[in-house]
N, C-alpha and C. Protein backbone atom coordinates (compact mmCIF):
# COMPACT_ATOMS: atom_id res chain seq x y z
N UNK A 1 110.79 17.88 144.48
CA UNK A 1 110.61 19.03 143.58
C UNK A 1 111.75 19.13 142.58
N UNK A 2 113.00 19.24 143.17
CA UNK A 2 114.33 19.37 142.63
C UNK A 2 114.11 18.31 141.33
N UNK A 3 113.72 16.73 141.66
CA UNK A 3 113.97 15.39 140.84
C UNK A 3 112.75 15.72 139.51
N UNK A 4 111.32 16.31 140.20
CA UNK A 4 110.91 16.44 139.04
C UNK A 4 111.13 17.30 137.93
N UNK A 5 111.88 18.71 138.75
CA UNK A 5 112.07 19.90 137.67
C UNK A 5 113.17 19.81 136.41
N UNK A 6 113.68 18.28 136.95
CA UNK A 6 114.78 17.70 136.01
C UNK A 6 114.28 17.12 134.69
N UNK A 7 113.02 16.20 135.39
CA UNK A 7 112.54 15.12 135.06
C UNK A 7 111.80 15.71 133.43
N UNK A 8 111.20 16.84 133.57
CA UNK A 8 110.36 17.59 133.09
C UNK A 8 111.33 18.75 132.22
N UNK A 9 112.72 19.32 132.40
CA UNK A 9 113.17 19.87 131.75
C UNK A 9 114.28 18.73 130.71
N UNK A 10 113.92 17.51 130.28
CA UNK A 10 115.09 16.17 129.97
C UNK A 10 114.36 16.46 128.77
N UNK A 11 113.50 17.08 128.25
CA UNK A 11 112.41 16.60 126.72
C UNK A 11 113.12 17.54 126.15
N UNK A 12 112.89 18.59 127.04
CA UNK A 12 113.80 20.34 126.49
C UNK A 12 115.11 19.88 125.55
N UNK A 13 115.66 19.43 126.60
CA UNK A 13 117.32 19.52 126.51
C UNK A 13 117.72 18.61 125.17
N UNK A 14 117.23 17.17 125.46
CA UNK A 14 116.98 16.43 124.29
C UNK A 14 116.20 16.81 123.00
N UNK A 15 115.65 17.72 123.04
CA UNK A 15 115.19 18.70 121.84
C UNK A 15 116.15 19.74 121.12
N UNK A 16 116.67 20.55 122.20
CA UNK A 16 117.62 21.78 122.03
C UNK A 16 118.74 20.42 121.31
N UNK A 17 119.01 19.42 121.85
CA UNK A 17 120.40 18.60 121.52
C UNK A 17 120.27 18.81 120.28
N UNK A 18 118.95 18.02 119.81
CA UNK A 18 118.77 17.53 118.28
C UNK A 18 118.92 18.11 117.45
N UNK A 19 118.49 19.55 117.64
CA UNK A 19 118.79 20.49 117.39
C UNK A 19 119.82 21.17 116.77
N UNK A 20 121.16 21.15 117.97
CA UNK A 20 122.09 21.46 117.80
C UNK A 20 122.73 20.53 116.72
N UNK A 21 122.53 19.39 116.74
CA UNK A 21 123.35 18.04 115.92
C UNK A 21 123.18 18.26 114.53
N UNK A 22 121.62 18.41 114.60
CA UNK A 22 120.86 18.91 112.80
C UNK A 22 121.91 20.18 112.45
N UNK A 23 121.77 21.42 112.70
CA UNK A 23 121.98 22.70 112.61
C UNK A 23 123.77 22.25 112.30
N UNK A 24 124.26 21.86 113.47
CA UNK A 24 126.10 21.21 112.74
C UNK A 24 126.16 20.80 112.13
N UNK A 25 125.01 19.33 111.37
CA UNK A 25 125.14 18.38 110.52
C UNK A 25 125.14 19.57 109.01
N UNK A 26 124.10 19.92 109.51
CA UNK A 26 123.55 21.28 107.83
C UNK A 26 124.85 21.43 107.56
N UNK A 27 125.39 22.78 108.21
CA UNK A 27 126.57 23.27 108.08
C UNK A 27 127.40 22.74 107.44
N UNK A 28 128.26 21.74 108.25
CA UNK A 28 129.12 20.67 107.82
C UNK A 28 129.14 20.12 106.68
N UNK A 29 127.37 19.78 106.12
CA UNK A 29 127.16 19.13 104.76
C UNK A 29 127.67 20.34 103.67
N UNK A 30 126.80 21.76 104.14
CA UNK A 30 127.27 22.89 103.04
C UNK A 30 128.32 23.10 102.95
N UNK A 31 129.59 23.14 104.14
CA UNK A 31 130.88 23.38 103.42
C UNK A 31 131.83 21.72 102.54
N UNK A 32 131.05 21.13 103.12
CA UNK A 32 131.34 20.10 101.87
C UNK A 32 130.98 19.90 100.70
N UNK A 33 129.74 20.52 100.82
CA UNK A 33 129.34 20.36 99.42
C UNK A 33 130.06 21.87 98.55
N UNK A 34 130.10 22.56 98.95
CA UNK A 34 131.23 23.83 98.63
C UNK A 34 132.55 23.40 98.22
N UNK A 35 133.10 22.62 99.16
CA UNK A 35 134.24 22.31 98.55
C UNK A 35 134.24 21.35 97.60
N UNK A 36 133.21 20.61 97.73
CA UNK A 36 133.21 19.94 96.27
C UNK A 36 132.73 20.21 95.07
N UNK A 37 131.83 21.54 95.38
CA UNK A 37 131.65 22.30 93.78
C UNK A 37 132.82 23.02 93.33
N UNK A 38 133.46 23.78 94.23
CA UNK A 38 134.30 24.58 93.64
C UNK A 38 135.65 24.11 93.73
N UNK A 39 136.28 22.84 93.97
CA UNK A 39 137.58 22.60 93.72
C UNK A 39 137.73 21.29 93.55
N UNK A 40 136.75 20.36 92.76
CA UNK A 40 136.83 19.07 92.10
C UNK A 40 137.93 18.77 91.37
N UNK A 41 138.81 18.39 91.58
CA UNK A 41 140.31 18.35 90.53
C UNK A 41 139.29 16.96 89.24
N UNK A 42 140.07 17.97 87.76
CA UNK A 42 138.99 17.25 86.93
C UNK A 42 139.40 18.40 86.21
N UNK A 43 138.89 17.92 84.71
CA UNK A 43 138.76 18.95 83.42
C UNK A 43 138.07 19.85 83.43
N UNK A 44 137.95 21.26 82.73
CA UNK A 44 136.78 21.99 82.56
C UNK A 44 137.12 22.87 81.10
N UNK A 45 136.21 22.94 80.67
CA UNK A 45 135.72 24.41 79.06
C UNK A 45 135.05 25.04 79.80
N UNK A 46 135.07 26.65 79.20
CA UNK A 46 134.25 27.24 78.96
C UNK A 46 134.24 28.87 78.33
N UNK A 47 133.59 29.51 78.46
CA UNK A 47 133.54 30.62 77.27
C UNK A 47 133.00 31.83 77.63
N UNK A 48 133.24 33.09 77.41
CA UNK A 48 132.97 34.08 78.16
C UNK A 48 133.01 34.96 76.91
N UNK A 49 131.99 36.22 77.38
CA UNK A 49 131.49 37.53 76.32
C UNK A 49 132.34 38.72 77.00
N UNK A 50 132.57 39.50 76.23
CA UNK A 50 133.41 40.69 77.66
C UNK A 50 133.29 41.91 76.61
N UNK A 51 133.63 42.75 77.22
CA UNK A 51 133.65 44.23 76.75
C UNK A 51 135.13 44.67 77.15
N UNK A 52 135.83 45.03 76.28
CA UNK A 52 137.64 45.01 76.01
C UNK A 52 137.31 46.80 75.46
N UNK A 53 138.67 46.69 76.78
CA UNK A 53 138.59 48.58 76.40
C UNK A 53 140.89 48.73 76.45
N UNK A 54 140.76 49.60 75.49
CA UNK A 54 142.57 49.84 74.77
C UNK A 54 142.61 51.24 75.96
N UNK A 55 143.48 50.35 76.70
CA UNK A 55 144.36 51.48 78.17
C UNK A 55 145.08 52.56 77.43
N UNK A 56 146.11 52.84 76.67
CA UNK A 56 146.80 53.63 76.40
C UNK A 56 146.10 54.67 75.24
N UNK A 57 147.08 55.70 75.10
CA UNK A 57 147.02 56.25 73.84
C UNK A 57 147.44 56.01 72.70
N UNK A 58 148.94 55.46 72.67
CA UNK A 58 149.51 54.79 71.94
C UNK A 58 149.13 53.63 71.66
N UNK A 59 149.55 53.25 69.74
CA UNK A 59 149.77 54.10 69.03
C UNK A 59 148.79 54.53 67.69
N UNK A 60 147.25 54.64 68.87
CA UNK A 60 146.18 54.98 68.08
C UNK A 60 146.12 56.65 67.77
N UNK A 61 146.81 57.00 69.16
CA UNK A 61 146.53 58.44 68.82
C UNK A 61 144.76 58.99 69.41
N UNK A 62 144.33 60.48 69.86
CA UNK A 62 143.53 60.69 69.95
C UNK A 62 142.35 60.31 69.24
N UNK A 63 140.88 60.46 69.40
CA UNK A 63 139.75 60.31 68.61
C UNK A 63 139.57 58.69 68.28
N UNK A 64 140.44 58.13 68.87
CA UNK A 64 140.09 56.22 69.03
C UNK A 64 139.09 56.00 69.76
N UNK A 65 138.21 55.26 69.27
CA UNK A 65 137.17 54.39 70.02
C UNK A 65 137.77 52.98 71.08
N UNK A 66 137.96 53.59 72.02
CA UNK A 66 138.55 52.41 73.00
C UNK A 66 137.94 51.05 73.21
N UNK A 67 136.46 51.31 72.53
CA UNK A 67 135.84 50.09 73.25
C UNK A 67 135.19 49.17 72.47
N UNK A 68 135.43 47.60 72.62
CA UNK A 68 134.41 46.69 71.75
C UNK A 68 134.15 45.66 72.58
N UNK A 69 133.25 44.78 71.75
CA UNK A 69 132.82 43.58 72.47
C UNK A 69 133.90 42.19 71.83
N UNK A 70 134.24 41.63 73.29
CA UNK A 70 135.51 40.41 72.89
C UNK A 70 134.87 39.56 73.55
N UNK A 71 135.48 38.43 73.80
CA UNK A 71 135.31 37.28 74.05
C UNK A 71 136.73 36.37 74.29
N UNK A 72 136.36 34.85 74.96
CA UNK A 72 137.51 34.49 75.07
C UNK A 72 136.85 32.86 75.42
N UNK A 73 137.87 31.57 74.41
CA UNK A 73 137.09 30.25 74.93
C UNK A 73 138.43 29.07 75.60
N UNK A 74 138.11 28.69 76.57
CA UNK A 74 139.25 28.43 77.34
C UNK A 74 139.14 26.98 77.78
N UNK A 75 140.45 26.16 78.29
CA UNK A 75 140.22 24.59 78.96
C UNK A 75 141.16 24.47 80.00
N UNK A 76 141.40 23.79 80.88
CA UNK A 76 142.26 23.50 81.98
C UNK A 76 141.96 22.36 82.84
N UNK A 77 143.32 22.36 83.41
CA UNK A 77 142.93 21.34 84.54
C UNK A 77 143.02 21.56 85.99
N UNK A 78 141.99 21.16 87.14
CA UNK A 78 141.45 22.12 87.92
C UNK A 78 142.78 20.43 89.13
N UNK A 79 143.96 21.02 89.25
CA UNK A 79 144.67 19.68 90.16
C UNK A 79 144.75 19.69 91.40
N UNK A 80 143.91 20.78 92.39
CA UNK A 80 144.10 20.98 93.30
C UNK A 80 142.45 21.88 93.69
N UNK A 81 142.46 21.72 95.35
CA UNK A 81 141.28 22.67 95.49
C UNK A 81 141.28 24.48 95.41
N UNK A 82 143.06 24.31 95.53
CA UNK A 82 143.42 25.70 94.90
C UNK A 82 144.02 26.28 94.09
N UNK A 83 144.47 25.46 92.60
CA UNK A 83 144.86 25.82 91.87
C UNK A 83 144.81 24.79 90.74
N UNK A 84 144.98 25.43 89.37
CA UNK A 84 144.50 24.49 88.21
C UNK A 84 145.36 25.66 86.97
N UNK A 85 145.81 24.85 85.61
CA UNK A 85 145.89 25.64 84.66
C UNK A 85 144.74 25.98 83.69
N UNK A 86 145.15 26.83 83.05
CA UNK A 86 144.36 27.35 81.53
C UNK A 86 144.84 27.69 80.68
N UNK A 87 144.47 27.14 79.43
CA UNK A 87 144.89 27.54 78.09
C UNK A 87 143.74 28.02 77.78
N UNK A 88 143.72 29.27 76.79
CA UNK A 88 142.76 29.78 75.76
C UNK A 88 142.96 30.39 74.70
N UNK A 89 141.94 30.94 74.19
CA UNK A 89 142.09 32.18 73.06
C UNK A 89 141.33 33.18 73.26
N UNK A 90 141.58 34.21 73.06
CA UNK A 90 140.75 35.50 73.33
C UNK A 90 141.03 36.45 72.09
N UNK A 91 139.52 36.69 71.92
CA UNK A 91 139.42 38.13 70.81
C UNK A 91 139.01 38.81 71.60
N UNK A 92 140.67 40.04 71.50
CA UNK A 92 140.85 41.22 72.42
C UNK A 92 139.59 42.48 71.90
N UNK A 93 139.29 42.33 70.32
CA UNK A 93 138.29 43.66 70.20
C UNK A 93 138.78 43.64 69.20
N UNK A 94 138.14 44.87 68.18
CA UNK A 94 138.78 46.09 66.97
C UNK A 94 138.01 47.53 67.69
N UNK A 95 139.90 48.07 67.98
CA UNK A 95 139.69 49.34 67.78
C UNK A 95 139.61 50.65 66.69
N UNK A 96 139.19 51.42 66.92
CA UNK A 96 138.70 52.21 65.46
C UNK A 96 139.60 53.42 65.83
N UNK A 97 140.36 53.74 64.81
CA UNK A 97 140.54 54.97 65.02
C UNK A 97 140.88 56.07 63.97
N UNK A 98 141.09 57.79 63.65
CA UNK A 98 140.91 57.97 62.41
C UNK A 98 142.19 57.68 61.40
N UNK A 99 143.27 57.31 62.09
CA UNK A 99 144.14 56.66 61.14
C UNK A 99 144.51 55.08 60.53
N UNK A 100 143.20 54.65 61.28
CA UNK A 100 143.59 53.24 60.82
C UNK A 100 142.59 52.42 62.37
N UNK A 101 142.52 50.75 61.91
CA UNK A 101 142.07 50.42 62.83
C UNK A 101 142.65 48.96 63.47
N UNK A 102 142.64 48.67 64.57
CA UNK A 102 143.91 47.76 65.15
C UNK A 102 142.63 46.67 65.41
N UNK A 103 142.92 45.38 65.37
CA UNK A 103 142.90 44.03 65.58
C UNK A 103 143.49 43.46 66.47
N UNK A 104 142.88 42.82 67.47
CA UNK A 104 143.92 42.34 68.41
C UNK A 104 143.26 40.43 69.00
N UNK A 105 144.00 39.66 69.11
CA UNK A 105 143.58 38.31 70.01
C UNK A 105 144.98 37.74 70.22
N UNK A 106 144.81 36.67 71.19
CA UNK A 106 145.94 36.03 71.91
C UNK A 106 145.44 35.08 72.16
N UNK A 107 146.45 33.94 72.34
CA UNK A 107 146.51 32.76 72.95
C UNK A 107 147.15 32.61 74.37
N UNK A 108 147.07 32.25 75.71
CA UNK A 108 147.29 31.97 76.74
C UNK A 108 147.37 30.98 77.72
N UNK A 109 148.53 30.86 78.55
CA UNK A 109 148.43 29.70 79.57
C UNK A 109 148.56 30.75 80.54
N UNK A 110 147.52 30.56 81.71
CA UNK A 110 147.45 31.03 82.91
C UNK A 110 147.50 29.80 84.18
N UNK A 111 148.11 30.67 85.17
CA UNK A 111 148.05 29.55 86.39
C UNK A 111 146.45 30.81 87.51
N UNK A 112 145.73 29.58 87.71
CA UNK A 112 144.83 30.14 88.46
C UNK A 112 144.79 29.44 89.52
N UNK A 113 144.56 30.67 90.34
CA UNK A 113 144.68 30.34 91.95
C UNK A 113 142.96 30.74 92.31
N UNK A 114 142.44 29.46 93.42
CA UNK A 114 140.99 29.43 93.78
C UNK A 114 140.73 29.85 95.11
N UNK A 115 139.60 30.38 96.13
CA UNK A 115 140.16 30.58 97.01
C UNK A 115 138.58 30.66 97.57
N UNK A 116 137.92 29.87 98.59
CA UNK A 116 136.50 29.50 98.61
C UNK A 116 135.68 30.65 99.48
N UNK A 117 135.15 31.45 99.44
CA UNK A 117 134.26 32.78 100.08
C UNK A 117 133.64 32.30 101.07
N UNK A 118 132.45 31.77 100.32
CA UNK A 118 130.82 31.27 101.00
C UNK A 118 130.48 29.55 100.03
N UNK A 119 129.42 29.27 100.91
CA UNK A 119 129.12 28.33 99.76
C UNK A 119 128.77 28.66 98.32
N UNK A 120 129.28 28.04 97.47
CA UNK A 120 128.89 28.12 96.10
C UNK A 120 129.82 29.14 95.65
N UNK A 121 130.77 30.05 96.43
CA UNK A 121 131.00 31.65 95.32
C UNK A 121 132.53 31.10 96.06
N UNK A 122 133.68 31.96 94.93
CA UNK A 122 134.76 31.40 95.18
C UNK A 122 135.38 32.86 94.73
N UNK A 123 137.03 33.07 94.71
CA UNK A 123 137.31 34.06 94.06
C UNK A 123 138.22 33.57 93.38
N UNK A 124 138.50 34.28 92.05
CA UNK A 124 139.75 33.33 91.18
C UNK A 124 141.26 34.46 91.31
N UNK A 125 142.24 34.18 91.04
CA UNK A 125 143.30 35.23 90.56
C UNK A 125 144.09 34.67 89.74
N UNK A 126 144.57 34.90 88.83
CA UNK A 126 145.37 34.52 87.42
C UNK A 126 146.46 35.34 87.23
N UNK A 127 147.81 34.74 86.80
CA UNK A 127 148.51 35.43 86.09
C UNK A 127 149.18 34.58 85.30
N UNK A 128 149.67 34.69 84.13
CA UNK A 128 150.08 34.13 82.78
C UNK A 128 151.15 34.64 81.74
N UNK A 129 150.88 34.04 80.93
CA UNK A 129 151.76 34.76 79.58
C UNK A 129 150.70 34.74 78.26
N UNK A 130 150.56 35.61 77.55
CA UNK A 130 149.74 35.40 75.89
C UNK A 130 150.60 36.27 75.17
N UNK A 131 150.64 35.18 73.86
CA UNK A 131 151.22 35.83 72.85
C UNK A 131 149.80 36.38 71.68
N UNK A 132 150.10 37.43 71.66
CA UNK A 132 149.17 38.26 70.67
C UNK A 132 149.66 38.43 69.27
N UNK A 133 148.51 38.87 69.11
CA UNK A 133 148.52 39.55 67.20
C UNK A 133 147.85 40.46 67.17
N UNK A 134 148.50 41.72 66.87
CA UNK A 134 147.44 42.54 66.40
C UNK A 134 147.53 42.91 65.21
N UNK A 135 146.47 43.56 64.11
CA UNK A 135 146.73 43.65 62.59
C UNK A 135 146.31 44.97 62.54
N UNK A 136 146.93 46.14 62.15
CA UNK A 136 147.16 47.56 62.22
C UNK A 136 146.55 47.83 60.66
N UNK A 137 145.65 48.28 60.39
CA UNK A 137 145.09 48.36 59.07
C UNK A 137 144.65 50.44 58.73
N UNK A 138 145.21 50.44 57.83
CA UNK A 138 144.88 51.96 57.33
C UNK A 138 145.83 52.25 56.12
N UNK A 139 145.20 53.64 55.40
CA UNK A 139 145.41 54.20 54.47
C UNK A 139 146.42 53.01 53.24
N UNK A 140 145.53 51.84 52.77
CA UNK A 140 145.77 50.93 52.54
C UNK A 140 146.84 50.25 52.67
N UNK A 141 147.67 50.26 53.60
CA UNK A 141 148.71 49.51 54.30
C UNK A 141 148.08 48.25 55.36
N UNK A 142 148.26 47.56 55.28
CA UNK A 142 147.95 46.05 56.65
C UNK A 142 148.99 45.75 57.15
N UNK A 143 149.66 46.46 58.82
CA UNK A 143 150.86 45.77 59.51
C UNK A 143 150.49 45.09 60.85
N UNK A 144 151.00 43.22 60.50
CA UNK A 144 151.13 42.25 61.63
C UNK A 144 152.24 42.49 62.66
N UNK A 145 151.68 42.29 63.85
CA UNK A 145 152.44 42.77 65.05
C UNK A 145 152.42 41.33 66.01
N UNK A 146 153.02 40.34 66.42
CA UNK A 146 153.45 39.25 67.10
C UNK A 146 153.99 39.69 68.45
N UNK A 147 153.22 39.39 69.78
CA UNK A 147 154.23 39.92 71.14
C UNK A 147 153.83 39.03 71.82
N UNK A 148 154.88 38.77 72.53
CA UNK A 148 154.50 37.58 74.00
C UNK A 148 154.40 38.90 75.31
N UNK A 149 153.83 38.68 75.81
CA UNK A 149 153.39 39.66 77.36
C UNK A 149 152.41 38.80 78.24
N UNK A 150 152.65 39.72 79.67
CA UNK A 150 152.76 39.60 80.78
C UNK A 150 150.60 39.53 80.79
N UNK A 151 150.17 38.53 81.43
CA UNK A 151 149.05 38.57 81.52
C UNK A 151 148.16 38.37 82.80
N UNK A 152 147.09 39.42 83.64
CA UNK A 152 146.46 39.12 84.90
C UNK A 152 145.13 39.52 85.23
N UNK A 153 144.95 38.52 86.21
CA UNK A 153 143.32 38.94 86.04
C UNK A 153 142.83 38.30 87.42
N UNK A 154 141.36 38.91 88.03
CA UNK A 154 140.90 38.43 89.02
C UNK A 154 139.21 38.25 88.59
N UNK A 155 138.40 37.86 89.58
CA UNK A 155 137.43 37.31 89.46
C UNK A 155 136.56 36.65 90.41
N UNK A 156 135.09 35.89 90.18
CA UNK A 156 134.50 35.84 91.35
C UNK A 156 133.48 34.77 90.14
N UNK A 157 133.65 33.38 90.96
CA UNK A 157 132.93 32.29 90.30
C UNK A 157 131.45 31.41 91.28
N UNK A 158 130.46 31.66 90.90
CA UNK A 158 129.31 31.28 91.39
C UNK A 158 129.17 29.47 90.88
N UNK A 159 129.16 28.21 92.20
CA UNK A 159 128.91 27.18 91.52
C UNK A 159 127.40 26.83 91.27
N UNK A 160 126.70 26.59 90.17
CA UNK A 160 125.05 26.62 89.85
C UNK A 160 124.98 24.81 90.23
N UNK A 161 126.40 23.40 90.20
CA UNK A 161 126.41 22.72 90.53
C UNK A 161 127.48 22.20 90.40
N UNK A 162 128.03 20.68 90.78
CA UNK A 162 129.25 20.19 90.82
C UNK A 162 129.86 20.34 88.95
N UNK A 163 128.88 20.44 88.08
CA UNK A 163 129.49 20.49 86.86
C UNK A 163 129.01 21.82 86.21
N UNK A 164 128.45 22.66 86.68
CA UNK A 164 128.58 23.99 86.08
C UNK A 164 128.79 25.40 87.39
N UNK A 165 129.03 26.12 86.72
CA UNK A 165 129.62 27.58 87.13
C UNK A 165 129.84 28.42 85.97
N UNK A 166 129.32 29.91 86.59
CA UNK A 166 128.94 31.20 86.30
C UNK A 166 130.12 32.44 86.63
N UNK A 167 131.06 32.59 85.88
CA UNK A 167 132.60 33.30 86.18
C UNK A 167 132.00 34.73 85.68
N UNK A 168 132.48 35.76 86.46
CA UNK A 168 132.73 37.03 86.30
C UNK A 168 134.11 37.33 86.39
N UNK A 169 134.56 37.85 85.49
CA UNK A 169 136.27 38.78 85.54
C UNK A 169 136.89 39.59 85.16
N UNK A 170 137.46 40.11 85.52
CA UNK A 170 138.43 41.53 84.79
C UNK A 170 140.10 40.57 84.28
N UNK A 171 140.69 40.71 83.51
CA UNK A 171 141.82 40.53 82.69
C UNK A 171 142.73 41.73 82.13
N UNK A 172 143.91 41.43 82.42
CA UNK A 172 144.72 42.80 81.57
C UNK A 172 145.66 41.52 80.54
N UNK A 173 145.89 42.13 79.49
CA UNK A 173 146.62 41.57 78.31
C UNK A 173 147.21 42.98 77.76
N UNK A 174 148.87 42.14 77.76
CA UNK A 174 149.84 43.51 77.40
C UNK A 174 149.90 42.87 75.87
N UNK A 175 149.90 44.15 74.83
CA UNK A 175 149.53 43.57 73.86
C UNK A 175 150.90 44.89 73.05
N UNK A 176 151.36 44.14 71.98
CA UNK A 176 152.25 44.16 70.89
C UNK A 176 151.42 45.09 69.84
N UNK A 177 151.78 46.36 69.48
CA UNK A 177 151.06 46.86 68.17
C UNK A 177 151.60 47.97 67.85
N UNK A 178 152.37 47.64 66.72
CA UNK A 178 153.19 48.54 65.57
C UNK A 178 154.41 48.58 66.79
N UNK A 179 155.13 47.76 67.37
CA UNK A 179 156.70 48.08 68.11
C UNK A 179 155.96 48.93 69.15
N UNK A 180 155.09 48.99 69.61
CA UNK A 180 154.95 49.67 70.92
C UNK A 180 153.38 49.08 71.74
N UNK A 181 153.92 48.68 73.05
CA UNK A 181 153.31 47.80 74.01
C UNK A 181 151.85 48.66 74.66
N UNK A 182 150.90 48.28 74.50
CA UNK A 182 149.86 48.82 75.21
C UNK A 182 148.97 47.51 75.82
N UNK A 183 148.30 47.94 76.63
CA UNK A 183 147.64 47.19 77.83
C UNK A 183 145.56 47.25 77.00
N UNK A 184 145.05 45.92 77.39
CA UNK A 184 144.09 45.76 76.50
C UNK A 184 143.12 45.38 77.98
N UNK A 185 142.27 45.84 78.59
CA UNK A 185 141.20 45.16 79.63
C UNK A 185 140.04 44.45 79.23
N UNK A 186 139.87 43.57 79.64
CA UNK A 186 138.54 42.83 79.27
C UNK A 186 137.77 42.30 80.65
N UNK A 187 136.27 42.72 80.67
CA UNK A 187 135.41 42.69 81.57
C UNK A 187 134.43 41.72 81.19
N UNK A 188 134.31 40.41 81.36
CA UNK A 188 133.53 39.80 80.92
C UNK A 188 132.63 38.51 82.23
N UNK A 189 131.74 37.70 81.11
CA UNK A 189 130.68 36.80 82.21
C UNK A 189 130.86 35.64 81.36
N UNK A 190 131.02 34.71 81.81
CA UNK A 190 130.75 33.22 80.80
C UNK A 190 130.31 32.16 81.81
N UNK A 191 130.36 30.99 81.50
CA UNK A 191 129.98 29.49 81.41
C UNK A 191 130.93 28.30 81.61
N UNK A 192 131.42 27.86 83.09
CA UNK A 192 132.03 27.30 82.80
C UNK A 192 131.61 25.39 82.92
N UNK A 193 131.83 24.54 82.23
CA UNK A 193 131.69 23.14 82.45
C UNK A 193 132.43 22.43 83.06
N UNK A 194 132.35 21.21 84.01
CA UNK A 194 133.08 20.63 84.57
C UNK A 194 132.89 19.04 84.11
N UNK A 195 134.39 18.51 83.95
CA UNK A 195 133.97 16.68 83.57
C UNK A 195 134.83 16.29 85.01
């Protein structure tokens, strides 16, 4: 009785095994293939739309329109599965306000740090330096403003495959305008490419 109840539970077991081997193998394949979408050391571009809103009051003064649509187009090199640089440019916005209206973009090198969630989704964190310009325009006067500042940002990158990804992020850029420092946020979605 004992020899057959063995005999007869061996198909089971060798089933449940296969089972188990497939189900580890899956796994195993997805976090590899994870780590190889999201931290391929290798080049990448790409380009992002954002909505940039002016933190301070200064030195627009009340009745400013804080908010426009910016953008920002960027390249780096990705040398590690957790970290890579970036250079870009970003148009911070034009703010409006009733004495005049400010201009703002920068150029930047950021060090970004990667950090892997789930398959495919990753989280980013950045911090940098950009030197800005902003151009202060009213009651026919035009004053250029030049500042290097402190730059940071976090984020959350979806891989669609080993050569593309879908970035969401928030950014702060301390920005130079008329001798007094104000903070610029940008909320944006872009596109990134991988070679």
């Amino acid at each position: 009785m004992t020899f057959q109840h063995k005999t007869k539970s061996l198909p089971l077991q060798r089933t449940l095994g296969t089972m188990a081997a497939a189900i580890t193998t899956t796994l195993m394949a997805a976090g590899s293939a994870h780590a190889q979408l999201a931290a391929t050391p290798g080049y990448y571009v790409g380009g992002n739309v954002s909505q940039s809103h002016l933190k301070d009051d200064s030195p627009l003064g009340p009745g400013t329109d804080r908010s426009d649509t910016g953008y920002k187009f960027y390249g780096g090199y990705q040398f590690t599965p957790n970290f890579a640089l970036e250079a870009g440019y970003a148009g911070l916005g034009k703010f409006q306000a009733p004495s005049g209206d400010v201009k703002a973009r920068g150029l930047y090198l950021d060090a970004v740090g990667t950090v892997p969630l789930a398959p495919q989704w990753s989280a980013l964190g950045r911090v940098g330096v950009v030197d800005t310009e902003s151009k202060i325009s009213g009651s026919g006067l035009t004053v250029k403003d030049h500042d290097t500042g402190l730059k940071v940002g976090a984020g959350l990158q979806y891989d669609f495959s080993p050569s593309t990804a879908l970035r969401g992020e928030w950014e702060r850029y301390r920005v130079g305008m008329d001798s007094v420092r104000t903070n610029v946020d940008q909320y944006s979605l872009g596109l990134v490419v991988k070679f």
